[in-house]
PDB file of N, CA and C in Angstrom:
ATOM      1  N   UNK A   1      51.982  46.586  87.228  1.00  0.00           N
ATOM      2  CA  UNK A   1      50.762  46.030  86.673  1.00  0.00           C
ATOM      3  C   UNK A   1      49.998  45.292  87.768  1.00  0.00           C
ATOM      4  N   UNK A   2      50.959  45.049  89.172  1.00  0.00           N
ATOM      5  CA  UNK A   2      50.024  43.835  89.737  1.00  0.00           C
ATOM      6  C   UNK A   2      48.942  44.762  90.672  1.00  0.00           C
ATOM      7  N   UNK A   3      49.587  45.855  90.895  1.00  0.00           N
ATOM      8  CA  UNK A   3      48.844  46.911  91.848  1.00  0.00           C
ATOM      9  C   UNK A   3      47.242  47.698  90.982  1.00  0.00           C
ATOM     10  N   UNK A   4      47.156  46.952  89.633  1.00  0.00           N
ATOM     11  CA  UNK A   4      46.078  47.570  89.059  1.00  0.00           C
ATOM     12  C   UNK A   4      44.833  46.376  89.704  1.00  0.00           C
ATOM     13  N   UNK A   5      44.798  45.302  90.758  1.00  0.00           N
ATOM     14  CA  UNK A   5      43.741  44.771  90.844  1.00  0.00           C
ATOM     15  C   UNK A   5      43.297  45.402  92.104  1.00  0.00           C
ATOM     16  N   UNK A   6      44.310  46.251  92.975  1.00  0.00           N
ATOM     17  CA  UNK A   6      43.620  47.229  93.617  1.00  0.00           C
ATOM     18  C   UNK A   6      42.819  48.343  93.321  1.00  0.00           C
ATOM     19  N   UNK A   7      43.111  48.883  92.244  1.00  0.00           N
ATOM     20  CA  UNK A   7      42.344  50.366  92.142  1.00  0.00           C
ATOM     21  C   UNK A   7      41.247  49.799  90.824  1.00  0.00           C
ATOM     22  N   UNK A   8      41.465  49.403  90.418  1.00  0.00           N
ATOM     23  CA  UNK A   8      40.219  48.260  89.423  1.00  0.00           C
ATOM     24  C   UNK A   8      40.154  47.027  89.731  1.00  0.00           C
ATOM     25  N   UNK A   9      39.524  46.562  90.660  1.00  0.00           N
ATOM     26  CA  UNK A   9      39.326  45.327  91.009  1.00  0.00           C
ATOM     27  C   UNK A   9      38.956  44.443  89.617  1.00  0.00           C
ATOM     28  N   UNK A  10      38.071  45.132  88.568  1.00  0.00           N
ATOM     29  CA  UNK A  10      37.924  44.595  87.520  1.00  0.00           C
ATOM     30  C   UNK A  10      38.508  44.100  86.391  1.00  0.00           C
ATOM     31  N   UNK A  11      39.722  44.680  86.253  1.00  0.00           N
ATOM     32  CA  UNK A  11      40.602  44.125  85.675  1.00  0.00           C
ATOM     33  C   UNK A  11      41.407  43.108  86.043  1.00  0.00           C
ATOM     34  N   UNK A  12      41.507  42.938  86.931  1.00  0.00           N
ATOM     35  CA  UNK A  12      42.006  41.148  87.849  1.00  0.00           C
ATOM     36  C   UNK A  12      42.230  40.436  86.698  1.00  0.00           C
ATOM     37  N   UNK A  13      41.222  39.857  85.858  1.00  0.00           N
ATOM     38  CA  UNK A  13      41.522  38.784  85.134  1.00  0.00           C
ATOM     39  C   UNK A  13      42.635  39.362  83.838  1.00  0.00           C
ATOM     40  N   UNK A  14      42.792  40.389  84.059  1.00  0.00           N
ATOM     41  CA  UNK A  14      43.565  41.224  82.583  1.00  0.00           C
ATOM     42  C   UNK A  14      45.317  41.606  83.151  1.00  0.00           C
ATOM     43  N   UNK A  15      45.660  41.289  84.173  1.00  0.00           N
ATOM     44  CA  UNK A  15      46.555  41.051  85.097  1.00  0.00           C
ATOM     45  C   UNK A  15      47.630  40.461  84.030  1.00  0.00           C
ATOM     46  N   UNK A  16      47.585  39.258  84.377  1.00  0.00           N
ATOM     47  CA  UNK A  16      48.136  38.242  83.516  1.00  0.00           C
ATOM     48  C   UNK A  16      48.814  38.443  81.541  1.00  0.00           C
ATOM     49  N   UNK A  17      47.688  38.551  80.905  1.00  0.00           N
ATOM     50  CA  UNK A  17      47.497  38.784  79.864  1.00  0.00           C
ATOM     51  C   UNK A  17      48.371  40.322  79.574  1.00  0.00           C
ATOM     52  N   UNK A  18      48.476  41.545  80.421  1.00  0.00           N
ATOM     53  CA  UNK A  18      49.280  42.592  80.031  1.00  0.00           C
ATOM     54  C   UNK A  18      50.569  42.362  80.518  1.00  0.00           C
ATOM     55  N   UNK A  19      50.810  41.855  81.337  1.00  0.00           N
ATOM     56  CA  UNK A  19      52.365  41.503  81.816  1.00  0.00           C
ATOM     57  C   UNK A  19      52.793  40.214  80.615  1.00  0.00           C
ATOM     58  N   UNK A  20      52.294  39.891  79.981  1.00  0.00           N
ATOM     59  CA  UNK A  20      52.712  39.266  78.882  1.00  0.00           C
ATOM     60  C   UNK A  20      53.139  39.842  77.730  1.00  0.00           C
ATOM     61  N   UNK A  21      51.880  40.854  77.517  1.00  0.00           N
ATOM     62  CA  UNK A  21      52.309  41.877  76.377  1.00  0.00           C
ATOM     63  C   UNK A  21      53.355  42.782  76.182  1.00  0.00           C
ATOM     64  N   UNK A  22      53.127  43.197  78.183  1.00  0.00           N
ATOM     65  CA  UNK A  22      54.360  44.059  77.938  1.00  0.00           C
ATOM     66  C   UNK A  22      55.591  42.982  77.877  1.00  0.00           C
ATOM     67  N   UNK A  23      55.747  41.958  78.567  1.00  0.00           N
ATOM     68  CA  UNK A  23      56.837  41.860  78.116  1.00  0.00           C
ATOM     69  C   UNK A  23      57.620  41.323  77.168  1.00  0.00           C
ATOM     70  N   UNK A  24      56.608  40.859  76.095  1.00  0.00           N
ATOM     71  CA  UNK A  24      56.497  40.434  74.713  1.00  0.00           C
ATOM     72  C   UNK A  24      57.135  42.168  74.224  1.00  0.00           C
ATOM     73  N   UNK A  25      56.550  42.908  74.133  1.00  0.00           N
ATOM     74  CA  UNK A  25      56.760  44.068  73.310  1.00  0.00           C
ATOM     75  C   UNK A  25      58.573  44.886  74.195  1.00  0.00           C
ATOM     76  N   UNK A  26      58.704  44.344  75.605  1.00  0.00           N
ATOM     77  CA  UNK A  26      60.433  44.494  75.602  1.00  0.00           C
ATOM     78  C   UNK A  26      61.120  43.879  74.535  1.00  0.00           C
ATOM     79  N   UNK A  27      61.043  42.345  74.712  1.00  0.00           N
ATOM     80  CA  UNK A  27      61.432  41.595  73.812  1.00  0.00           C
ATOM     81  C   UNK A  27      61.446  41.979  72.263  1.00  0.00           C
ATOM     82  N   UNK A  28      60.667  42.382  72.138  1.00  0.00           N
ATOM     83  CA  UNK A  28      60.651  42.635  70.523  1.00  0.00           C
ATOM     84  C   UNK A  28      61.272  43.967  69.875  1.00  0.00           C
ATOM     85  N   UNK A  29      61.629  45.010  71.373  1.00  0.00           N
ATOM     86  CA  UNK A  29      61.860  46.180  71.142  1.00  0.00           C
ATOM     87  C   UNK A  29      63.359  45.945  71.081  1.00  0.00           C
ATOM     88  N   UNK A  30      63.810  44.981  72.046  1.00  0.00           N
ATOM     89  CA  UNK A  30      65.201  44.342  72.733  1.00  0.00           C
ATOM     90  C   UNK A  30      65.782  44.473  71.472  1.00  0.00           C
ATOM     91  N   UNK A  31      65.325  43.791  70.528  1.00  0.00           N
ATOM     92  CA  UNK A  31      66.104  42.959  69.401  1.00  0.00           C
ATOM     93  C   UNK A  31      66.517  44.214  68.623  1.00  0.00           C
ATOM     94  N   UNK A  32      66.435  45.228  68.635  1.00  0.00           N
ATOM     95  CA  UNK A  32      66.871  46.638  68.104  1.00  0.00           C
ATOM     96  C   UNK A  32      68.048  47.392  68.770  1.00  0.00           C
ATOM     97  N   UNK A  33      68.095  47.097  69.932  1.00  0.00           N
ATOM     98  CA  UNK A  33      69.456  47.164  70.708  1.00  0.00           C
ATOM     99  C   UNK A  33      68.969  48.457  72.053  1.00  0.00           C
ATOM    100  N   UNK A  34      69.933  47.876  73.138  1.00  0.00           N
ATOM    101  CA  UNK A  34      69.417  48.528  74.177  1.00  0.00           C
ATOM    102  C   UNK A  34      69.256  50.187  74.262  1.00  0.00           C
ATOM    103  N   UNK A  35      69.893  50.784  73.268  1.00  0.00           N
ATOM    104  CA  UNK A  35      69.370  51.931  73.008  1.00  0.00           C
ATOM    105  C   UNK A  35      68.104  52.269  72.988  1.00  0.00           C
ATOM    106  N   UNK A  36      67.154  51.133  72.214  1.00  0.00           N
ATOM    107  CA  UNK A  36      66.224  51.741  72.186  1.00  0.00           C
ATOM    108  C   UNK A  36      65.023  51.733  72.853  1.00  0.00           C
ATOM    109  N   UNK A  37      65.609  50.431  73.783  1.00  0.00           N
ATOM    110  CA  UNK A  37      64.708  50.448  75.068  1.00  0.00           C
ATOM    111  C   UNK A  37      64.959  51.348  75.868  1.00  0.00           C
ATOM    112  N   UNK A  38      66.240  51.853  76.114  1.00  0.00           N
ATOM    113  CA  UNK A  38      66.399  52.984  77.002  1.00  0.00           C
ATOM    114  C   UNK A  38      65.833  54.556  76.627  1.00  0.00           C
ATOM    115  N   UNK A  39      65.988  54.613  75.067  1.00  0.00           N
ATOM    116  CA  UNK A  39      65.364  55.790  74.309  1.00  0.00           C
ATOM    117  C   UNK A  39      63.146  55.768  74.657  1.00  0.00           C
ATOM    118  N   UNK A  40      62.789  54.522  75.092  1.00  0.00           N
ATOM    119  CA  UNK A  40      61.413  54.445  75.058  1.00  0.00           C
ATOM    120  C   UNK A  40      61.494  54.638  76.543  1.00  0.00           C
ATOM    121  N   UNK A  41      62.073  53.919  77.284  1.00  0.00           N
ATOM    122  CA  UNK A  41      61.681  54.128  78.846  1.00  0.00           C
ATOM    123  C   UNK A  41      62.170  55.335  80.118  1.00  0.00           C
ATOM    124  N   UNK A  42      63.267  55.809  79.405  1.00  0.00           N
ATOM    125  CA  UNK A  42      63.587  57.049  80.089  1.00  0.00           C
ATOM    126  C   UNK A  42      62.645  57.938  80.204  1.00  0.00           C
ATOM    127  N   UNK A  43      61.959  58.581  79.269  1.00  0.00           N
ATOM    128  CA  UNK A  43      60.777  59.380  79.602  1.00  0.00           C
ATOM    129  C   UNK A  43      59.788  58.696  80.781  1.00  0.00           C
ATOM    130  N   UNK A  44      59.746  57.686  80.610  1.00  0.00           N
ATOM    131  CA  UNK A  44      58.464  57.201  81.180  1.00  0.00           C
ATOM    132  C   UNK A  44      59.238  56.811  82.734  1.00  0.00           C
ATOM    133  N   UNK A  45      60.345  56.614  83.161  1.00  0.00           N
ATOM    134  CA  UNK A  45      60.878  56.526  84.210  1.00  0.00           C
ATOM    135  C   UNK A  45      61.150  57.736  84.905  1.00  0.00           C
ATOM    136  N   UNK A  46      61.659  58.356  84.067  1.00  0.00           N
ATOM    137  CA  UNK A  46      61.152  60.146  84.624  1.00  0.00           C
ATOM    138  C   UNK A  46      60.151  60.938  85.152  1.00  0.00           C
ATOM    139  N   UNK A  47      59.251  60.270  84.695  1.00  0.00           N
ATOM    140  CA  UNK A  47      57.854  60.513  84.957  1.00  0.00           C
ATOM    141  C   UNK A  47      57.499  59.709  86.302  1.00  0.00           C
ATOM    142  N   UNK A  48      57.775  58.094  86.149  1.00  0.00           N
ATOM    143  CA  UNK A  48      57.227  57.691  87.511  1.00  0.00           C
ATOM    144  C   UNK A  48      58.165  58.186  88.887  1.00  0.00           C
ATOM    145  N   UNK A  49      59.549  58.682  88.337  1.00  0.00           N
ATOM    146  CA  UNK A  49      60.574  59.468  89.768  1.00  0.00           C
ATOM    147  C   UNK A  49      60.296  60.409  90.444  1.00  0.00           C
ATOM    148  N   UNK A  50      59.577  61.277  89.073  1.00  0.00           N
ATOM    149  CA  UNK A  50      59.034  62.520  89.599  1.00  0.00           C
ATOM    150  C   UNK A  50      58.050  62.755  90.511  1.00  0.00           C
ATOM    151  N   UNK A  51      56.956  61.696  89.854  1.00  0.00           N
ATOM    152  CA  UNK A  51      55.557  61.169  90.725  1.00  0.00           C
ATOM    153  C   UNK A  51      55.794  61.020  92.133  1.00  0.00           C
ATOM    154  N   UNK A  52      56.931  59.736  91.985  1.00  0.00           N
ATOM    155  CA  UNK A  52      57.147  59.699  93.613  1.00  0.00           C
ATOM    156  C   UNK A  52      57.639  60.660  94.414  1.00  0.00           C
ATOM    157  N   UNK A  53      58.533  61.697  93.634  1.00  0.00           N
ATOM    158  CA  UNK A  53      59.243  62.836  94.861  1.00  0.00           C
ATOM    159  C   UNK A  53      57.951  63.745  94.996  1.00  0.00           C
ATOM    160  N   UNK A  54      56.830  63.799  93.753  1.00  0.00           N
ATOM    161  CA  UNK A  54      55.882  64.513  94.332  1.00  0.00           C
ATOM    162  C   UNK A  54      54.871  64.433  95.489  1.00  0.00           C
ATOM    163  N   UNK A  55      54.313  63.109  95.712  1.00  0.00           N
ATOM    164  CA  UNK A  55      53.524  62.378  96.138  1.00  0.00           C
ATOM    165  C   UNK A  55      54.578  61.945  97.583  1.00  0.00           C
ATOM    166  N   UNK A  56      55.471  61.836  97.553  1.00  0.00           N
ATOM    167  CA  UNK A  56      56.168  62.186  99.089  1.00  0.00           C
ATOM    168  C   UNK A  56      56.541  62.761  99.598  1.00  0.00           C
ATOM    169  N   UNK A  57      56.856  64.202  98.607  1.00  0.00           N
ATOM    170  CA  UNK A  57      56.729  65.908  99.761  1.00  0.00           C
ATOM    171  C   UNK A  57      55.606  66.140 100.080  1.00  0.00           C
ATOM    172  N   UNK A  58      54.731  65.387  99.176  1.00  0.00           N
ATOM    173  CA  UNK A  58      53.324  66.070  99.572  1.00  0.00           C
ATOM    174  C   UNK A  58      52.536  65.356 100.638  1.00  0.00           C
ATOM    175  N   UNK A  59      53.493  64.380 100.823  1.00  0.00           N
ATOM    176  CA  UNK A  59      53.048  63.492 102.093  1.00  0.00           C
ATOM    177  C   UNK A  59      53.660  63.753 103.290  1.00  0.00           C
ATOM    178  N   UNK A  60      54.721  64.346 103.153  1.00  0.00           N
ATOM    179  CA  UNK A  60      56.096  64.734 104.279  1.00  0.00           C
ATOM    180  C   UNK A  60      55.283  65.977 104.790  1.00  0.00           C
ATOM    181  N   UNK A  61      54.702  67.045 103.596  1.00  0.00           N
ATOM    182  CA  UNK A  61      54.177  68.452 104.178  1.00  0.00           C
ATOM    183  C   UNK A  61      52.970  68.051 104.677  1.00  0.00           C
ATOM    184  N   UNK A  62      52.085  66.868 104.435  1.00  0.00           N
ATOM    185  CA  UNK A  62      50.545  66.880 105.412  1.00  0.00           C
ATOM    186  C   UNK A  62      51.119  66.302 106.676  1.00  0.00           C
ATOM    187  N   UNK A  63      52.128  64.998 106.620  1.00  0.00           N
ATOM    188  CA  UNK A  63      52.133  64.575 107.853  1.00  0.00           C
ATOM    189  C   UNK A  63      53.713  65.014 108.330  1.00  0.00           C
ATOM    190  N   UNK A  64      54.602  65.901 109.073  1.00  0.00           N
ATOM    191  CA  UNK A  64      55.873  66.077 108.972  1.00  0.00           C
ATOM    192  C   UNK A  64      56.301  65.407 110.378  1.00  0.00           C
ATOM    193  N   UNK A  65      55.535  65.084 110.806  1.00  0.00           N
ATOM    194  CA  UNK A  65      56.288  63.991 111.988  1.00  0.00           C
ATOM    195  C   UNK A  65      57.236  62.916 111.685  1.00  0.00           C
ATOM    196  N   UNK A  66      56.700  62.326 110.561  1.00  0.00           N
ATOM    197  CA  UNK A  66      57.330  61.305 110.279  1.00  0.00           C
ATOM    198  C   UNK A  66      58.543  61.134 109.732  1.00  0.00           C
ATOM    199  N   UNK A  67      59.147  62.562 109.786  1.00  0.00           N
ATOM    200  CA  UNK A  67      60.383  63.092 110.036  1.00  0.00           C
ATOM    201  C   UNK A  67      60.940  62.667 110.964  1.00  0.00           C
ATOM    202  N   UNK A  68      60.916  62.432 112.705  1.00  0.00           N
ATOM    203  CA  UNK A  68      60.919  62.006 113.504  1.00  0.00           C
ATOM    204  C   UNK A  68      61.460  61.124 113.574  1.00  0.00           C
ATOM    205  N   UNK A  69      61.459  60.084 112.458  1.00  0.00           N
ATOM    206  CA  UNK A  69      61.691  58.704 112.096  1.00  0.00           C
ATOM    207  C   UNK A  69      63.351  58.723 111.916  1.00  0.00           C
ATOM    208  N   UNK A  70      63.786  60.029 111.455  1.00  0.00           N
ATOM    209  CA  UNK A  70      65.807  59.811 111.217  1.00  0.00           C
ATOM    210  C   UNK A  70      66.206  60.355 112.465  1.00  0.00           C
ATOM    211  N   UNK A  71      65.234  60.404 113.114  1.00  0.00           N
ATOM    212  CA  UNK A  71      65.939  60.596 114.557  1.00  0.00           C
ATOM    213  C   UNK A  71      66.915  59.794 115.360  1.00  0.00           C
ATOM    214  N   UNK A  72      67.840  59.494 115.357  1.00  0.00           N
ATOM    215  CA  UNK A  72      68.582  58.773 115.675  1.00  0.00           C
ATOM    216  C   UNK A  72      68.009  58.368 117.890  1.00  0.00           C
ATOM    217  N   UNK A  73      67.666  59.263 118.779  1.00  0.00           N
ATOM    218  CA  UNK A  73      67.254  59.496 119.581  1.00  0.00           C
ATOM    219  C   UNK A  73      66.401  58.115 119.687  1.00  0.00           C
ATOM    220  N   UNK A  74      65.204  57.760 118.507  1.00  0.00           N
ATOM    221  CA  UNK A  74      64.148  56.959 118.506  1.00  0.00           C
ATOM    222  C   UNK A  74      64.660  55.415 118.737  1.00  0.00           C
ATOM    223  N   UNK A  75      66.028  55.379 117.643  1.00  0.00           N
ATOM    224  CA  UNK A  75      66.398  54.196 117.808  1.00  0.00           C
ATOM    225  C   UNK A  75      67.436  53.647 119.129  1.00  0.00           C
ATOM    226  N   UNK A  76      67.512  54.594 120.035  1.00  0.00           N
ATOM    227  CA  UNK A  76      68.170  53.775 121.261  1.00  0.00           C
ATOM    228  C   UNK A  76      67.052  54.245 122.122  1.00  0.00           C
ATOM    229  N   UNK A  77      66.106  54.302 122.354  1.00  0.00           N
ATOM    230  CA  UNK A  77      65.205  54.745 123.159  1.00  0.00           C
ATOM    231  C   UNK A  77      63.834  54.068 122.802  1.00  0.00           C
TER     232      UNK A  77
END
C-alpha cells in the first residue's frame, strides 16, 4: 500500500486510512480461523509470485548482463 504514493501521488492522503482497513478486515476475517485467511490470500499471493517471476524474466531477457552479477570472478576481482 505504501508504494501507491508513487504511481498516484494522489492518493497520499488515502495511505493511511487503507492500511487500516485492510487490516481491520484481517482481523475480522482472523476470527474465523486461519483457514480462512489462507483460503482468501493464496490466490492473491499467487498472483503477486507470478507477477514477480514475470516481470524479472522479462527484465533478465531485456537486460541479461546482469547475470554477470553470480559471477563469482566479480567478487574477488
Amino acid at each position: 500500500i505504501e508504494g501507491l504514493e508513487i504511481i498516484a501521488p494522489q492518493l497520499d492522503t488515502w495511505i493511511v486510512p487503507i492500511s487500516i482497513i485492510v487490516l481491520t478486515l484481517l482481523f475480522v476475517i482472523q476470527k474465523h480461523g486461519t483457514g480462512m485467511v489462507g483460503k482468501l490470500f493464496a490466490p492473491i499471493m499467487l498472483i503477486w509470485f507470478l507477477l514477480l517471476a514475470v516481470l524479472g524474466a522479462r527484465s533478465i531477457y531485456a537486460n541479461p548482463e546482469v547475470l554477470q552479477a553470480l559471477n563469482p570472478y566479480w567478487a574477488v576481482h
